[in-house]
C-alpha atoms as a PDB file:
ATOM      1  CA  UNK A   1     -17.765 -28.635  40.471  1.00  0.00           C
ATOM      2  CA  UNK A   2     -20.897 -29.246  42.141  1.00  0.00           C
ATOM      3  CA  UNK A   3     -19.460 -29.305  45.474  1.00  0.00           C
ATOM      4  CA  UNK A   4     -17.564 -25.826  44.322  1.00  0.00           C
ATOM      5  CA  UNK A   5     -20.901 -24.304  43.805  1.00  0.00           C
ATOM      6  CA  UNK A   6     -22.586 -25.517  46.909  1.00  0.00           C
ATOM      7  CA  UNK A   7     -19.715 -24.279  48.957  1.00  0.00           C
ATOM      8  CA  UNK A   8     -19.953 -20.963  47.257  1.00  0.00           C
ATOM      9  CA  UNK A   9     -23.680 -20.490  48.069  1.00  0.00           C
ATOM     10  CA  UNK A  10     -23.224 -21.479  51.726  1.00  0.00           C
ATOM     11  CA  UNK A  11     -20.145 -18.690  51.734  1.00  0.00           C
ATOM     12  CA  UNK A  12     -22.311 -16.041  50.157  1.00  0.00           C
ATOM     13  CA  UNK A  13     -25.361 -16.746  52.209  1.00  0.00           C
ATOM     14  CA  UNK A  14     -23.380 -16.108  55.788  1.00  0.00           C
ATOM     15  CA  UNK A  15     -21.532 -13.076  54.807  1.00  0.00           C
ATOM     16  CA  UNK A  16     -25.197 -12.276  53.902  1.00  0.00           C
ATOM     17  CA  UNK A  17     -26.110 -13.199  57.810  1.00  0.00           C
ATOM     18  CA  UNK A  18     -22.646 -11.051  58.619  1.00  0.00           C
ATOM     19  CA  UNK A  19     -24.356  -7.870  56.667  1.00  0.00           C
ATOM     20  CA  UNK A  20     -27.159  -8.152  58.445  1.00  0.00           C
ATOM     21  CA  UNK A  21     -25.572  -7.903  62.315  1.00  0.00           C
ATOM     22  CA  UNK A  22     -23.278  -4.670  60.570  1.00  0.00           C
ATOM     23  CA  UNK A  23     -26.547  -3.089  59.329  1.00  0.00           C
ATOM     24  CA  UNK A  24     -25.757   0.634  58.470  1.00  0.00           C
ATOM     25  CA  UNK A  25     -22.793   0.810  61.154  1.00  0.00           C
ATOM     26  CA  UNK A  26     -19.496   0.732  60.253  1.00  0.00           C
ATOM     27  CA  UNK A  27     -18.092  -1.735  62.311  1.00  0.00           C
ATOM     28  CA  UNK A  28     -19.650  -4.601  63.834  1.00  0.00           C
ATOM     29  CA  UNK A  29     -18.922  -3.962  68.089  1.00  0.00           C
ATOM     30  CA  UNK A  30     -19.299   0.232  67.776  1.00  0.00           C
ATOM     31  CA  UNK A  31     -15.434   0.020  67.251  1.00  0.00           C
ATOM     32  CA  UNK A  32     -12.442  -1.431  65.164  1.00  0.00           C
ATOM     33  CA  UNK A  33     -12.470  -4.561  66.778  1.00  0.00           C
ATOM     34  CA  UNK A  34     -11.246  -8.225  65.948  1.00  0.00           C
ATOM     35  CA  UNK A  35     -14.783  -8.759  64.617  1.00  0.00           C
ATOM     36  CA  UNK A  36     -13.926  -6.471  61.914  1.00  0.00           C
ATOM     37  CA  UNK A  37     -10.306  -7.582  61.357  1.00  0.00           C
ATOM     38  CA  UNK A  38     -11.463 -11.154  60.728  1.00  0.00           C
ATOM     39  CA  UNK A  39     -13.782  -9.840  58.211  1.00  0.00           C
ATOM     40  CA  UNK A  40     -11.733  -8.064  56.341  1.00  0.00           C
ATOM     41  CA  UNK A  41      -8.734 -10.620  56.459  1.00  0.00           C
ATOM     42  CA  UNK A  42     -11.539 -13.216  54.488  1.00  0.00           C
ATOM     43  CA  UNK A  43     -13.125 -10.828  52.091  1.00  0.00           C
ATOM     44  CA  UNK A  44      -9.682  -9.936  50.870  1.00  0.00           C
ATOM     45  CA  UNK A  45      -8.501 -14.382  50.885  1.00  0.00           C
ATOM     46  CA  UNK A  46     -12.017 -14.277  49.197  1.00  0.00           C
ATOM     47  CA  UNK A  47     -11.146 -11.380  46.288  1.00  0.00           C
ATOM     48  CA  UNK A  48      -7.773 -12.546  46.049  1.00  0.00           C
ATOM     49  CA  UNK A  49      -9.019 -16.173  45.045  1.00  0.00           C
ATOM     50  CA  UNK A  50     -11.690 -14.419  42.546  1.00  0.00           C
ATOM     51  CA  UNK A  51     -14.303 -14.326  44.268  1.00  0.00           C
ATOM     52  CA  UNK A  52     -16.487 -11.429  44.428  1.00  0.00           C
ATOM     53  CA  UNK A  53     -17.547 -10.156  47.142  1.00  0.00           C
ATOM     54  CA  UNK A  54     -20.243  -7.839  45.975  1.00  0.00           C
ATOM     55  CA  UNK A  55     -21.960  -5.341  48.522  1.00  0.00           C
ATOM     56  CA  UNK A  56     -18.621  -5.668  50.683  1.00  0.00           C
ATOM     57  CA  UNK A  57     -16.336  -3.845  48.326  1.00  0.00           C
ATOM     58  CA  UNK A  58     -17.290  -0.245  49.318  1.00  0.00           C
ATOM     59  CA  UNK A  59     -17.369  -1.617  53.367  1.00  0.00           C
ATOM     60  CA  UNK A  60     -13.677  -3.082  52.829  1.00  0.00           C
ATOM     61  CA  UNK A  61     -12.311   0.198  51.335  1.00  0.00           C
ATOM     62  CA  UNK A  62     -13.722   2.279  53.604  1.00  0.00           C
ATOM     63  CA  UNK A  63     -12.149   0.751  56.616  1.00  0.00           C
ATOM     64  CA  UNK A  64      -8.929  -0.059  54.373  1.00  0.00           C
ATOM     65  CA  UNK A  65      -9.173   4.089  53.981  1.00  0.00           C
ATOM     66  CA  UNK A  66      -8.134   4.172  57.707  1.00  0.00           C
ATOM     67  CA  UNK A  67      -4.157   4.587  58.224  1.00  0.00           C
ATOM     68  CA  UNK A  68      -4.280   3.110  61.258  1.00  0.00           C
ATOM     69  CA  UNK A  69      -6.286  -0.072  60.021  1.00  0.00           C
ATOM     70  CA  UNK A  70      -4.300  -0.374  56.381  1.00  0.00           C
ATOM     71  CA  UNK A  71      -1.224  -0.138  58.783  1.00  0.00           C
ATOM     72  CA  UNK A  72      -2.233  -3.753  60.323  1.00  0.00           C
ATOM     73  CA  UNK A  73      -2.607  -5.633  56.729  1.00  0.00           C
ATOM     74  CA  UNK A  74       0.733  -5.621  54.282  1.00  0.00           C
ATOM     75  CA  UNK A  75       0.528  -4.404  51.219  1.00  0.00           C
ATOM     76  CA  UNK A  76      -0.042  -6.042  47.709  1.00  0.00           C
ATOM     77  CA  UNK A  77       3.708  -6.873  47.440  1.00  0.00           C
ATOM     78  CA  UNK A  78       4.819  -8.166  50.076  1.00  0.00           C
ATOM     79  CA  UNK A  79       5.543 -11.791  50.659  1.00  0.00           C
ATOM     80  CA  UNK A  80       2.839 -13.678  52.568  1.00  0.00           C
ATOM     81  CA  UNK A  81       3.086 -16.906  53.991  1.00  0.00           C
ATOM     82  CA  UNK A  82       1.984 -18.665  50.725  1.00  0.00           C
ATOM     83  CA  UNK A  83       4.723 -17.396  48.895  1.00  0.00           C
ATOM     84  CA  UNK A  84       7.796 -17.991  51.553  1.00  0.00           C
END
């Protein structure tokens, strides 16, 4: 448990460090770029294992808002590679 919560502070703190380099942009190179795909791929492993991801929510939506983004991430029921 205590190695749980250690690992859990450590997350949080560098997607901390991650919200600083976005600062008030909305993506991290100027542009939808693999910076921001990678982001958003572990803030949703991170929700989806119960974790909250706080501050990010409105960030993740936004982007997830995009057609063209939500297009590159399958939906809620479809099979991933955990469940094949």
């Amino acid at each position: 448990d205590k190695a749980k919560e250690d690992a859990r502070k450590d997350v949080a703190r560098r997607i901390a460090s991650l919200k600083t380099m976005l600062g008030e942009n909305k993506f991290f190179t100027g542009q939808y770029s693999l910076a921001d795909a990678a982001t958003l791929i572990t803030l949703g492993s991170f929700q989806k294992m119960g974790e909250n991801i706080g501050e990010w929510g409105p960030w993740v939506q936004d982007l997830l808002a995009d057609e063209k983004i939500a297009e590159m991430f399958p939906p809620e029921d479809e099979q991933g590679v955990r469940t094949i």
